[in-house]
Protein backbone atom coordinates (compact mmCIF):
# COMPACT_ATOMS: atom_id res chain seq x y z
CA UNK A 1 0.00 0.00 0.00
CA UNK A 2 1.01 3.46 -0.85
CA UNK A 3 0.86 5.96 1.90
CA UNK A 4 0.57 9.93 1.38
CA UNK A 5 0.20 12.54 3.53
CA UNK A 6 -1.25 16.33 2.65
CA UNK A 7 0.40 18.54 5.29
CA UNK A 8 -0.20 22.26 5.92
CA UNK A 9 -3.83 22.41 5.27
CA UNK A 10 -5.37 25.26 7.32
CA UNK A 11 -9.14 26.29 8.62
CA UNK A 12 -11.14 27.73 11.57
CA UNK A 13 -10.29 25.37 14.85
CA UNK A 14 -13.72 24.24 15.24
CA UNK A 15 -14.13 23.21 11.40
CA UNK A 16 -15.19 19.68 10.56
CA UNK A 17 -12.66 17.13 9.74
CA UNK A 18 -14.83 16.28 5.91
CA UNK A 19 -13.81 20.26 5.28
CA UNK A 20 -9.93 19.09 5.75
CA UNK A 21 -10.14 16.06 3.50
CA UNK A 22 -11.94 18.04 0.73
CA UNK A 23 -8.87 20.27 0.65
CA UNK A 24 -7.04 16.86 0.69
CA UNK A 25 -8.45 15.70 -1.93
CA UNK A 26 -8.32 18.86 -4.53
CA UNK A 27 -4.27 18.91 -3.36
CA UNK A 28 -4.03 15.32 -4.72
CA UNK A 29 -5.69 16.07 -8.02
CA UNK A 30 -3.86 19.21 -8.78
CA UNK A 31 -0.46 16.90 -7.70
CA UNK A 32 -1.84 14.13 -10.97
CA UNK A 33 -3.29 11.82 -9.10
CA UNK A 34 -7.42 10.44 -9.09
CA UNK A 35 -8.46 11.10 -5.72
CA UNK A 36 -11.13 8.73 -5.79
CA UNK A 37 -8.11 5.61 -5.55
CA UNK A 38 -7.47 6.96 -2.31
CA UNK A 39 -8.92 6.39 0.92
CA UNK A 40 -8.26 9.70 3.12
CA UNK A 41 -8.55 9.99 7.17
CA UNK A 42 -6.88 12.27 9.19
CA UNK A 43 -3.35 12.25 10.14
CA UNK A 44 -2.82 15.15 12.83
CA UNK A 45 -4.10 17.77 13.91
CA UNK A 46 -2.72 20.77 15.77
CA UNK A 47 -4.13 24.48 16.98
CA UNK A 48 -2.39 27.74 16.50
CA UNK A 49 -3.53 30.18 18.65
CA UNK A 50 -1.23 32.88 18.13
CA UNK A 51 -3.53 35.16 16.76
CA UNK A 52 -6.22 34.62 19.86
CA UNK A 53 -8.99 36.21 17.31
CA UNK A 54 -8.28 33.75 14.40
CA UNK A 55 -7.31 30.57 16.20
CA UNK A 56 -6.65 28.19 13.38
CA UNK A 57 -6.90 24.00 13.39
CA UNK A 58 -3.63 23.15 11.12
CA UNK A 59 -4.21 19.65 10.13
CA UNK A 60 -2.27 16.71 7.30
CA UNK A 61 -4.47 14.29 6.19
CA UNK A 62 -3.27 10.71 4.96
CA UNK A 63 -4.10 9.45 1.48
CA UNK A 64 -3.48 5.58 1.55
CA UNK A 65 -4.16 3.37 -1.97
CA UNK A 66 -3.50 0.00 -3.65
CA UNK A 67 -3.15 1.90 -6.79
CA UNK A 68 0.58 2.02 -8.73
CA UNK A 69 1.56 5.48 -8.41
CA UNK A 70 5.43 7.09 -8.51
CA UNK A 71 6.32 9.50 -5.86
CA UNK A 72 8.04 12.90 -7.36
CA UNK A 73 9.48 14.70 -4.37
CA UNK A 74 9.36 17.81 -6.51
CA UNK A 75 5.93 17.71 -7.89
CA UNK A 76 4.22 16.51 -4.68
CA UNK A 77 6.47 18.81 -2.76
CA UNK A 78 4.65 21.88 -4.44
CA UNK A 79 1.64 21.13 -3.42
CA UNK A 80 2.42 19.76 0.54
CA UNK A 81 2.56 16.07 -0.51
CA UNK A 82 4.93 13.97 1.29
CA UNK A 83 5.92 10.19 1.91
CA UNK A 84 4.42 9.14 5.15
CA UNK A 85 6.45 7.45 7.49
CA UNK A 86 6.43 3.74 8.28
CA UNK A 87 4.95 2.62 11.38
CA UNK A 88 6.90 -0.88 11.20
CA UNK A 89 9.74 -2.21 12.69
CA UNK A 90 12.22 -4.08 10.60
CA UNK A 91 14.13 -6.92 12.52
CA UNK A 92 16.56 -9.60 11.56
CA UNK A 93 17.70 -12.18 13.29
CA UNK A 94 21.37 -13.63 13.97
CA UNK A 95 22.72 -16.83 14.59
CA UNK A 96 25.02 -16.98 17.26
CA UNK A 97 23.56 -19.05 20.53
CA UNK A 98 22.31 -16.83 23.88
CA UNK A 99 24.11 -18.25 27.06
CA UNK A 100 21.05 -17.36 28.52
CA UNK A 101 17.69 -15.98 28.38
CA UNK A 102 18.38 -11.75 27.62
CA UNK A 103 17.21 -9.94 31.07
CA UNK A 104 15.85 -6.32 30.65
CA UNK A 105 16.18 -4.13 33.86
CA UNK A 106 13.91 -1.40 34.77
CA UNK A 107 10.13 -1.85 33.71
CA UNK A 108 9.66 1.80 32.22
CA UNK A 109 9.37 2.50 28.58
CA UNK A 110 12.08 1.80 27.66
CA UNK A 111 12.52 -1.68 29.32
CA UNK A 112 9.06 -2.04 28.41
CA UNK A 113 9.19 -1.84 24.34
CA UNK A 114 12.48 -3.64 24.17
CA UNK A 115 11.17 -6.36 26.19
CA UNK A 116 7.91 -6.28 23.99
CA UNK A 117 9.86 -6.96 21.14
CA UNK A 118 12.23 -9.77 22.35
CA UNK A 119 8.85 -11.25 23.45
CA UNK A 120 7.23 -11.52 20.17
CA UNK A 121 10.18 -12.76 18.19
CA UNK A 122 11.02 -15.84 20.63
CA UNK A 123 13.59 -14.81 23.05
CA UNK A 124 11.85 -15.23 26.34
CA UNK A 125 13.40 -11.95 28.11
CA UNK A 126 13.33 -11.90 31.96
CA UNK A 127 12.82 -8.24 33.65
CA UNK A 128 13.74 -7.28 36.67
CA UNK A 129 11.92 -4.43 38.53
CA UNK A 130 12.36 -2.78 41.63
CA UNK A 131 9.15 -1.60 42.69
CA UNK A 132 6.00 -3.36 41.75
CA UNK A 133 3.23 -3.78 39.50
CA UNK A 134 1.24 -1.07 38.52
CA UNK A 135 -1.85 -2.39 40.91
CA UNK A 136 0.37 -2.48 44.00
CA UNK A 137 1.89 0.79 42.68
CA UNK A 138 -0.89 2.67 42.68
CA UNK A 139 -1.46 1.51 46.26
CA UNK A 140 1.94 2.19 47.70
CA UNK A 141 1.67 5.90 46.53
CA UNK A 142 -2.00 6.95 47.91
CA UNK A 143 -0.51 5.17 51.13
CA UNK A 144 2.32 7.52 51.25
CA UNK A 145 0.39 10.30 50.41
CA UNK A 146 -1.98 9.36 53.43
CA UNK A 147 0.97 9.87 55.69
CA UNK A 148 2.37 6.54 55.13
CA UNK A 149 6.39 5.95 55.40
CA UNK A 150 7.74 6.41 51.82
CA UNK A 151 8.94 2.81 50.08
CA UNK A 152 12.08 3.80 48.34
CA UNK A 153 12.03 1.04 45.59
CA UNK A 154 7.67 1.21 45.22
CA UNK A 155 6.90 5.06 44.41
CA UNK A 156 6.51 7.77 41.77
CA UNK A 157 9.98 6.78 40.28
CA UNK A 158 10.36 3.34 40.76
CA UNK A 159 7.87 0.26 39.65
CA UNK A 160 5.67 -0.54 36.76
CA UNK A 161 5.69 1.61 33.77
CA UNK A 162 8.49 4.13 34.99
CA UNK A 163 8.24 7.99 36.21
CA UNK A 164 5.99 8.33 33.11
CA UNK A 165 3.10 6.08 34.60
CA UNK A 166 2.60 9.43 37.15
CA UNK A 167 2.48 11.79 34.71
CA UNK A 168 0.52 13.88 31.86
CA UNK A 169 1.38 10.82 29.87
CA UNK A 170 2.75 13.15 26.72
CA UNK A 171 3.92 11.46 24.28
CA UNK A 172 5.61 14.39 22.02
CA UNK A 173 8.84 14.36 21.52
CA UNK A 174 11.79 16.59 19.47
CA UNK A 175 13.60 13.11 18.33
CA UNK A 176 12.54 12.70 14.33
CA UNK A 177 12.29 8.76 14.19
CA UNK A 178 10.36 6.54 11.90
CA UNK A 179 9.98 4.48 15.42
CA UNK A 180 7.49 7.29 17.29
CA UNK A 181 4.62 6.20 14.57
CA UNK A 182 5.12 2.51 15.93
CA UNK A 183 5.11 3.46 19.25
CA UNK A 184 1.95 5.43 18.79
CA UNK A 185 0.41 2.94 17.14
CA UNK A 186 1.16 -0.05 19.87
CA UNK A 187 0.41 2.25 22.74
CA UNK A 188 -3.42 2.74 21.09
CA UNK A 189 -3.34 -1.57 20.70
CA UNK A 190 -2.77 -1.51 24.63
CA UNK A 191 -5.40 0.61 25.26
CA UNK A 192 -4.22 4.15 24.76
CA UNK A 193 -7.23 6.18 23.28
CA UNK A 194 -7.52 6.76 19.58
CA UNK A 195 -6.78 10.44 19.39
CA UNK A 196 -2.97 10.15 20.12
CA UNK A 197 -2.64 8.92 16.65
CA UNK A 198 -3.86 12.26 15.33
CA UNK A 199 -3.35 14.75 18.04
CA UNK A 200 0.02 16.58 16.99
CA UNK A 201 0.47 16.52 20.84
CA UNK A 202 -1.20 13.53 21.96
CA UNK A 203 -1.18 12.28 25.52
CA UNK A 204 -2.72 9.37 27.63
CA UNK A 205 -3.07 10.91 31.27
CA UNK A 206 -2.21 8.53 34.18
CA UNK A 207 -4.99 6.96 34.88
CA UNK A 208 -5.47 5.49 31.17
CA UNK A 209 -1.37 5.17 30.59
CA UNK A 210 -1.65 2.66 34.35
CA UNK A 211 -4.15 0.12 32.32
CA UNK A 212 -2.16 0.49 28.94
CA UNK A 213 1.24 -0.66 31.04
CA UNK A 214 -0.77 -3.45 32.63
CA UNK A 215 -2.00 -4.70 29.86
CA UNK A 216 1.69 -4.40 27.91
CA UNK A 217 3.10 -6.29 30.94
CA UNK A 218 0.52 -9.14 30.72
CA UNK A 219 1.34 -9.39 26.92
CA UNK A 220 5.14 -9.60 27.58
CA UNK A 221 4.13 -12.67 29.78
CA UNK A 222 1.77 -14.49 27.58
CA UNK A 223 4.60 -14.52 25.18
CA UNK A 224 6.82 -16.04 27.22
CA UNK A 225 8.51 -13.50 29.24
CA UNK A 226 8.53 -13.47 32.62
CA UNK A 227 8.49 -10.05 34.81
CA UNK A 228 10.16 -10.47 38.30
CA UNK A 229 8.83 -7.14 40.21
CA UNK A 230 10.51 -5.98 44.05
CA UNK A 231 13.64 -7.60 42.42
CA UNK A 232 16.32 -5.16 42.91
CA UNK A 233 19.86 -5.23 40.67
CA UNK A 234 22.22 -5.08 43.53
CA UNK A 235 25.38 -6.29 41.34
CA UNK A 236 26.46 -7.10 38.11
CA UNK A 237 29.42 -9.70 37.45
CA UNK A 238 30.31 -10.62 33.71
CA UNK A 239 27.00 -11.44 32.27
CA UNK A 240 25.75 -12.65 36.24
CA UNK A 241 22.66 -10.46 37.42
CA UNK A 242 22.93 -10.06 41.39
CA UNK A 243 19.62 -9.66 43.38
CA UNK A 244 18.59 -10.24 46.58
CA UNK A 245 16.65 -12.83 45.15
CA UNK A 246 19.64 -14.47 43.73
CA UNK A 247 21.90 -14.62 40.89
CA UNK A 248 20.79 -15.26 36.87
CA UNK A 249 23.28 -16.17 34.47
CA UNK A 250 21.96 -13.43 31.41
CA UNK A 251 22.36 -13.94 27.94
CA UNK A 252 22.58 -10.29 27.48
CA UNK A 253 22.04 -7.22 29.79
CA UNK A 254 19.83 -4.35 28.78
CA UNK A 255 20.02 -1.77 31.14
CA UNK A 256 17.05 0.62 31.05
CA UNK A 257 17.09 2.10 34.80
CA UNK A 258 15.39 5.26 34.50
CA UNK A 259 16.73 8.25 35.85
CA UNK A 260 16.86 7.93 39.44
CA UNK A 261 18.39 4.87 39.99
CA UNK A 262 21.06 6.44 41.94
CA UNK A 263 22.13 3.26 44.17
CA UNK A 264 22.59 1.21 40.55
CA UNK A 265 24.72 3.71 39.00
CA UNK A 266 27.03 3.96 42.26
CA UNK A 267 27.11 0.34 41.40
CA UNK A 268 28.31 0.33 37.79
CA UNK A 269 30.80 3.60 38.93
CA UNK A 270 32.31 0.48 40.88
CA UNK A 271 32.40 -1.77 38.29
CA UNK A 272 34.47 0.85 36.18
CA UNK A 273 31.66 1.21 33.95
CA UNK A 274 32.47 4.11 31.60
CA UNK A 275 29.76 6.94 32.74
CA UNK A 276 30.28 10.67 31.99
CA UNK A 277 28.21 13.72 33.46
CA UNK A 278 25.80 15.52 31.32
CA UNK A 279 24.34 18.66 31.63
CA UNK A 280 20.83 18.64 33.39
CA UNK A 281 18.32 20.98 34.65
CA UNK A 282 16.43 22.02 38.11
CA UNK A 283 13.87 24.13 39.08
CA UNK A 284 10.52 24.25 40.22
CA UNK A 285 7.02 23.76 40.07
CA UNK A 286 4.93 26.48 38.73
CA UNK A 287 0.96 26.68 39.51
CA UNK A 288 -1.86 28.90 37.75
CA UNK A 289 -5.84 28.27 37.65
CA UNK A 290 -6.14 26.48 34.13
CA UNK A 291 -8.62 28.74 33.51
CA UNK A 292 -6.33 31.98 33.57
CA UNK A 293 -4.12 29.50 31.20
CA UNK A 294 -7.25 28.85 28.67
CA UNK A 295 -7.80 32.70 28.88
CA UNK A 296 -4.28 33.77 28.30
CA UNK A 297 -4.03 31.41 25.57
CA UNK A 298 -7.54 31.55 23.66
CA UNK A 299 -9.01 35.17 24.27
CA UNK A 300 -12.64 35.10 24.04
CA UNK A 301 -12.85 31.35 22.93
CA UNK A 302 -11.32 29.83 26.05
CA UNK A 303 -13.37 26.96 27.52
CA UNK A 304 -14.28 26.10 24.17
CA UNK A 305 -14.13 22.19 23.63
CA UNK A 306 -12.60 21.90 20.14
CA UNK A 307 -9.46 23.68 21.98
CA UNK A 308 -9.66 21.51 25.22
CA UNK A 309 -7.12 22.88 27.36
CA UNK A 310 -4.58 25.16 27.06
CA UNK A 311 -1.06 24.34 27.31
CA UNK A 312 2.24 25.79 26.74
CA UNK A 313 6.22 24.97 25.98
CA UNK A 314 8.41 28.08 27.03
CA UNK A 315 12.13 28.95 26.78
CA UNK A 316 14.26 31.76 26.80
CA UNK A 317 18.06 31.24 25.81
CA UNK A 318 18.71 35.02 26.16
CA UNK A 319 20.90 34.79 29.51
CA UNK A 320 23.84 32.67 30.78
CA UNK A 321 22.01 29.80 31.08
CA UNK A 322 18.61 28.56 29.44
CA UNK A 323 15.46 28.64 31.08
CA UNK A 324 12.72 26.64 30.03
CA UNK A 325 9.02 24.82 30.95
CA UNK A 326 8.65 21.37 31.57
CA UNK A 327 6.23 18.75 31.03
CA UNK A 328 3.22 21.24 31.28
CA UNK A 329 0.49 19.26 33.51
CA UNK A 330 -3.02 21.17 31.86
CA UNK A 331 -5.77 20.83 34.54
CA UNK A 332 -3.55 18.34 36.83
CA UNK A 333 -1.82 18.18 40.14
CA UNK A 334 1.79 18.52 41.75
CA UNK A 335 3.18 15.04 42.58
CA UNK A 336 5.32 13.88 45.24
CA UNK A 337 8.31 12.17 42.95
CA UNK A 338 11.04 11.67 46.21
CA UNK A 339 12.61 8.08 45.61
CA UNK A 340 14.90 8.43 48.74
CA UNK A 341 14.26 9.41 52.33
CA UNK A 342 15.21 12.02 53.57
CA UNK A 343 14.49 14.59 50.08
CA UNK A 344 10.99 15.79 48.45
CA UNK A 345 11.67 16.09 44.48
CA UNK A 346 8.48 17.41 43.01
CA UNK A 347 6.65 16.02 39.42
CA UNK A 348 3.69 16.83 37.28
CA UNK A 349 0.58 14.83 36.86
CA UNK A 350 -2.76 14.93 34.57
CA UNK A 351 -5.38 12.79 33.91
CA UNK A 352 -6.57 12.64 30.26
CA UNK A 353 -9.58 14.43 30.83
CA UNK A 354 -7.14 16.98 32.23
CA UNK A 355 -9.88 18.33 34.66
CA UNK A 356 -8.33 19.64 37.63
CA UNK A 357 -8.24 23.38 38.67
CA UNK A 358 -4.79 24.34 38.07
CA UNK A 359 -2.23 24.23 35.55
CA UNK A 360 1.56 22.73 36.50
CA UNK A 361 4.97 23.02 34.81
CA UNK A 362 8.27 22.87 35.96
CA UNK A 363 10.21 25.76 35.30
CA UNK A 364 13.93 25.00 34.81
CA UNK A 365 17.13 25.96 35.01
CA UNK A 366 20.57 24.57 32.69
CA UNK A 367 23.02 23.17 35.06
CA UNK A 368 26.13 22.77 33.77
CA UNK A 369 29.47 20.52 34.93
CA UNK A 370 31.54 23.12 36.50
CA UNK A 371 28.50 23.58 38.41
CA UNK A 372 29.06 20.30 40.39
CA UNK A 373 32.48 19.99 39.57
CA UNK A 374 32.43 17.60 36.39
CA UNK A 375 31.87 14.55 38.49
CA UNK A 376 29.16 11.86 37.88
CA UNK A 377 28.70 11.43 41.95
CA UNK A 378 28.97 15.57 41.97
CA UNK A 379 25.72 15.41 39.97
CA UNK A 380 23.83 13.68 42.12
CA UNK A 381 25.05 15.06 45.24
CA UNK A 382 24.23 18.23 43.97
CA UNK A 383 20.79 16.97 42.73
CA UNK A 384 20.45 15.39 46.45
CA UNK A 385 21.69 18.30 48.86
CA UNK A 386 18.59 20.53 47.00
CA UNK A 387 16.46 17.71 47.76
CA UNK A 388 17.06 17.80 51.64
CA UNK A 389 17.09 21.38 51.51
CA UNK A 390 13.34 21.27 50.47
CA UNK A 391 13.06 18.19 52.83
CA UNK A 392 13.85 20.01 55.93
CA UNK A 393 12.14 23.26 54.64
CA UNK A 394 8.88 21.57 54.37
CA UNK A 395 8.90 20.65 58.01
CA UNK A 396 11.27 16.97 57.69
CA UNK A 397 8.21 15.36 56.97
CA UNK A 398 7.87 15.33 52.92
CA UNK A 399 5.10 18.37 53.08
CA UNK A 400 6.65 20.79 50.05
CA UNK A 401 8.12 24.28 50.72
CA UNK A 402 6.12 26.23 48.61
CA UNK A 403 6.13 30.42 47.66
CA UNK A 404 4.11 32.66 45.71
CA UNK A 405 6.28 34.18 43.17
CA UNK A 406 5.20 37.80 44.68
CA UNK A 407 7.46 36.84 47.79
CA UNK A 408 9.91 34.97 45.57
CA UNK A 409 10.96 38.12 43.55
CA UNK A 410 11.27 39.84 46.89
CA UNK A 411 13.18 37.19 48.82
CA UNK A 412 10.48 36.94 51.09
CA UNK A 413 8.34 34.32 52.70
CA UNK A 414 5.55 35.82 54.54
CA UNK A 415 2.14 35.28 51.46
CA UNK A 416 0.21 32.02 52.21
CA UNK A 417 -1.58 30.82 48.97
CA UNK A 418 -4.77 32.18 48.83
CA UNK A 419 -6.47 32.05 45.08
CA UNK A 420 -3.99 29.43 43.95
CA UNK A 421 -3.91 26.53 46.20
CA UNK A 422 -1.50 24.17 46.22
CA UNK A 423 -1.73 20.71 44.85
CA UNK A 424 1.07 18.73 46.30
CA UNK A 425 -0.21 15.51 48.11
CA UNK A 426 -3.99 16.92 47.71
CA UNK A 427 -3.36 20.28 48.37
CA UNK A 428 -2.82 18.99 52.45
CA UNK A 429 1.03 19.11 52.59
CA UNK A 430 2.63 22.37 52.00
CA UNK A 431 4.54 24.73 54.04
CA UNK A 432 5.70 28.40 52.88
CA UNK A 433 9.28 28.92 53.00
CA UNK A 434 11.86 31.40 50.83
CA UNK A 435 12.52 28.38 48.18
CA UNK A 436 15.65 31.14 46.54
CA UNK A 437 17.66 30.65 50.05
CA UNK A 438 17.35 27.10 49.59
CA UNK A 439 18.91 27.06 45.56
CA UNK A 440 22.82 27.65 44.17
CA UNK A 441 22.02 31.55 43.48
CA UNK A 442 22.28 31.10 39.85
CA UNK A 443 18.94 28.81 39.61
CA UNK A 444 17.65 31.50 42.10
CA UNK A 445 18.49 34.56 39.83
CA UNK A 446 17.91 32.52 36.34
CA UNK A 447 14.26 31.71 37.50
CA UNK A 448 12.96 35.26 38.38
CA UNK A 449 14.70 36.26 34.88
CA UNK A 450 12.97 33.35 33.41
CA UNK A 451 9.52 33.99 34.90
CA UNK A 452 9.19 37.32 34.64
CA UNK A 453 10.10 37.11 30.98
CA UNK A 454 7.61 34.83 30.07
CA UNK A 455 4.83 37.21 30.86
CA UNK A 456 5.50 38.49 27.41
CA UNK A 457 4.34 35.28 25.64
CA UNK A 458 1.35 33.81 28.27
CA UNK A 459 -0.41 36.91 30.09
CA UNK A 460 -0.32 36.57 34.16
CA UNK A 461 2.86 33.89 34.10
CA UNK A 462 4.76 35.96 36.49
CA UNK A 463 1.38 36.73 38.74
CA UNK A 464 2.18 37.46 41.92
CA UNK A 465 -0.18 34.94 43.39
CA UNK A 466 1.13 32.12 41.21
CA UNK A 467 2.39 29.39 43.32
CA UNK A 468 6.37 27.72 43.25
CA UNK A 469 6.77 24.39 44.79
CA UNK A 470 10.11 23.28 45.26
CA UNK A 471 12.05 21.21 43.68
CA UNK A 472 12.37 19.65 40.21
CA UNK A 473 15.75 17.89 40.32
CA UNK A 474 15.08 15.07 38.14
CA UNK A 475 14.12 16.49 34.96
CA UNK A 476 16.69 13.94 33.18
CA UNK A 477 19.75 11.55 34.31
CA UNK A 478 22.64 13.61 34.84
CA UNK A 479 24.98 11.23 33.38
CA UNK A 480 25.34 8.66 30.35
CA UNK A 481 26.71 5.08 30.63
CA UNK A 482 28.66 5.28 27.32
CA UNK A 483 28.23 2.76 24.58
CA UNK A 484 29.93 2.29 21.34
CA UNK A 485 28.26 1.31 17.55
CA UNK A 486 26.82 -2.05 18.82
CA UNK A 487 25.08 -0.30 21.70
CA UNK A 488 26.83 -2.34 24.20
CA UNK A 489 28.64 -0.37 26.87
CA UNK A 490 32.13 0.46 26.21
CA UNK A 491 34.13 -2.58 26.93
CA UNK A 492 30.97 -4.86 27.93
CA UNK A 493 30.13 -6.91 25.44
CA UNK A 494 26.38 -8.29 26.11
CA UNK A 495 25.75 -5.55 28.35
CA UNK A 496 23.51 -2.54 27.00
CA UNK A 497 22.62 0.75 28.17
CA UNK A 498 19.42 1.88 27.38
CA UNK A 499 16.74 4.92 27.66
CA UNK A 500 16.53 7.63 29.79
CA UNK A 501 18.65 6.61 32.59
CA UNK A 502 21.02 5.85 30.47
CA UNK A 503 21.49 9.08 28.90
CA UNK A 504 20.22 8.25 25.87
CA UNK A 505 16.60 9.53 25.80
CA UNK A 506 14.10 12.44 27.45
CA UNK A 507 10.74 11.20 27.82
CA UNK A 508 8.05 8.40 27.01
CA UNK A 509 8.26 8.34 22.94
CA UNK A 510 12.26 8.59 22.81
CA UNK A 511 12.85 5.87 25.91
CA UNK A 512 10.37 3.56 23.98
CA UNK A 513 12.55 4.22 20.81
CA UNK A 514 15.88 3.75 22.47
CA UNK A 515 13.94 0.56 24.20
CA UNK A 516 13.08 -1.00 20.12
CA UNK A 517 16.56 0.55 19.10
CA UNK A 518 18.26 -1.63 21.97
CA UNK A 519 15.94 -4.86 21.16
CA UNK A 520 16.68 -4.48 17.25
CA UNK A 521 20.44 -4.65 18.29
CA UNK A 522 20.14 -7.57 20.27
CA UNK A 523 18.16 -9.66 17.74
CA UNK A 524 20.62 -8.96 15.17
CA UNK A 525 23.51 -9.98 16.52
CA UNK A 526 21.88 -13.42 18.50
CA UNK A 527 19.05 -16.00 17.71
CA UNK A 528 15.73 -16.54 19.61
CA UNK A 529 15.86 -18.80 22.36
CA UNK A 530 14.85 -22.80 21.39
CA UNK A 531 12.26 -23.81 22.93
């Protein structure tokens, strides 16, 4: 089948999605072609509101059809026809004999997609997780929230489906890979709803993104894989998982950790594992009303369902150091991410109705390695001390130091929320405190800048009664476990770094890639396991 898509095509936002594939259609007949040997549907569809009086739906529809036709980059190009992308995966597979059955740690997305994979081409992965199963999960979290002691291996971090199962669920992502269409696609086959295949910035929302990981997990083990959750990787020897549970002799090794898996990567730092600092971020959270959001955004037509809610993605690069937003939580809640006692590290959450009061973003600041003095422990120690800074600020007993950005700009802690109430742990943990004492000055200094300035692109950003809660330290891993061509780690062979926490990816859709990536690798090089 050939597959077309006709980008660019423009109308009202609330227009009908026939008035999109009439436009399709003439742009395919003026290109050569007979429209009626196509079948059209839409492809995505986005919303540009900068002009709040003439907020426009920009939409590509695809043209799929049996019929013979030759693709002429320059003809079709003219009128804003391109080659859609595939939304398959090729694999081959090698012939050299697995020791072992491949084990996958870390049940996120990345560990999920590359253990999907192995799965369903016959090589039996085992994965090892940490915390538990998204059921138990869910349970460990509203315990802690409750005022329950914090399990440091079960939370918002660690356990089924990653840091991204407690989240907006966003699947957009600034990586251009064929593999974000095949993602898309299996996410919806788990259960994600239909409009992420269209939606130019689809999400899920927690509470659909916990069934779609459940149900991925219980495919995975139909197939013959087995997941082993509470099963810690304390040590790695050759190709020998450690756990407390006991030893397994691994074909290969993927490791797909996540970001916070600070105990592991002390670990492979003693195994001389080659691991080099990157640059990261930290900040804080930032809360509006969603409905001063919708207004800012949409003028006259906010609350208007075609435009659902409003949402932003902010940066200035002007200063020193970038400052930027971070996974933007429209109508959802601030989430208590700590993965270690003793620290409160703040996170963003929506459901995919999105229907809470307020709006939530991190707002973040570029750290850089002379910042924590180029080290890969330095990171995280300087990651951590924030972390028990906010921990004893918010009273040593995870409630979040929190400070209207009135008092922030001042120095000043003295303004309890009033209009904007804060979300964290139901809105029934916070404490005010001055959040700038508790940051290096430069994140202090580079988030009034950064604030303030972004009044000039979303009216009432910088409000005075808009509420910080601090802090966002794990925005991404500070580190990557190097690996060479054959995405093994440098001098490992069989052992392979993978995802987020291993440096190589920033969010749902790019761990899942580097997750397919990683599985790809492996199937090349070795043969599915005989039964």
């Amino acid at each position: 089948m050939k597959r077309l898509v006709v980008n660019n095509i423009k109308r009202p936002f609330d227009a009908d999605e026939r008035e999109f594939i009439e436009e399709a259609k003439l742009k395919i007949k003026r290109a050569g072609l007979n429209s009626r040997d196509f079948f059209f549907r839409l492809h995505k569809r986005s919303i540009d509101a900068r002009h709040r009086d003439s907020i426009m739906s920009v939409c590509s529809v695809l043209a799929e059809t049996e019929a013979n036709i030759q693709f002429s980059d320059e003809r079709f190009k003219k009128y804003g026809i391109s080659e859609a992308a595939s939304d398959e995966i090729s694999i081959s597979k090698g012939d050299k004999r697995l020791s072992g059955r491949p084990v996958v740690v870390g049940l996120g997305p990345a560990g999920i997609f590359c253990a999907l994979l192995l799965a369903e081409n016959g090589y039996a992965p085992i994965v090892l997780e940490r915390g538990s199963s998204v059921e138990k999960r869910t349970k460990a979290v509203e315990d802690f929230y409750r005022g329950g002691v914090l399990d440091v291996n079960t939370n918002i971090q660690f356990g089924a489906g990653g840091a991204g199962t407690f989240s907006d669920g966003k699947l957009v992502t600034r990586i251009s890979d064929e593999k974000c269409a095949y993602v898309l696609r299996r996410l919806h086959e788990f259960g994600a709803p239909d409009e992420i295949l269209y939606k130019a910035k689809p999400h899920i929302g927690t509470d659909i993104l916990r069934d779609v990981v459940s149900n991925t997990a219980k495919r995975i083990e139909e197939l013959g894989g087995e997941i082993r959750y509470n099963t810690r990787l304390e040590d790695i020897d050759g190709l020998c998982a450690k756990t407390e549970s006991g030893d397994i002799d691994c074909g290969v090794i993927v490791l797909a950790l996540g970001h916070s898996a600070r105990d592991t990567y002390d670990m492979l730092l003693g195994r001389d594992f080659v691991i080099e600092p990157k640059p990261f971020s930290v900040g804080v959270r930032i809360e509006h009303l969603q409905s001063d959001i919708d207004k800012a955004l949409f003028g006259k037509y906010a609350g208007h369902p075609m435009l659902g809610k409003g949402e932003y993605n902010l940066a200035d690069t002007t200063g020193d150091r970038g400052v930027y937003t971070f996974c933007m939580c429209p109508g959802g809640e601030v989430v208590a991410a700590a993965s270690e006692e003793g620290g409160v590290v703040v996170n963003g959450m929506s459901r995919f109705a999105r229907d809470g009061k307020n709006a939530n973003s991190a707002v973040a600041v570029s750290v850089k390695a002379e910042d924590f003095g180029g080290s890969v422990r330095g990171a995280i120690e300087f990651q951590r001390n924030i972390e028990r800074a906010a921990f004893r600020a918010g009273g040593a007993d995870y409630s979040v130091p929190v400070q209207t950005f009135g008092d922030f700009i001042l120095g000043k802690a003295m303004t309890e929320p009033k209009r904007i109430m804060p979300t964290y742990m139901g809105g029934e943990k916070f404490k005010v405190a001055e959040l700038g004492a508790l940051l290096p000055r430069f994140i202090t200094s580079e988030l009034k800048r950064g604030i303030t300035g972004f009044e000039r692109r979303i009216e009432g950003f910088s409000a005075t009664d808009a509420v910080l809660s601090g802090f966002e330290t794990r925005t991404s891993a500070p580190l990557r476990i190097m690996r060479g061509e054959d995405m093994c780690a440098v001098g490992r062979e069989g052992i392979y770094p993978c995802g987020e926490g291993a440096g190589y990816a920033g969010g749902i859709t790019s761990a899942a890639v580097d997750g397919i990536k990683t599985a790809v690798a492996i199937m090349s090089k070795y043969a599915p396991i005989e039964s």
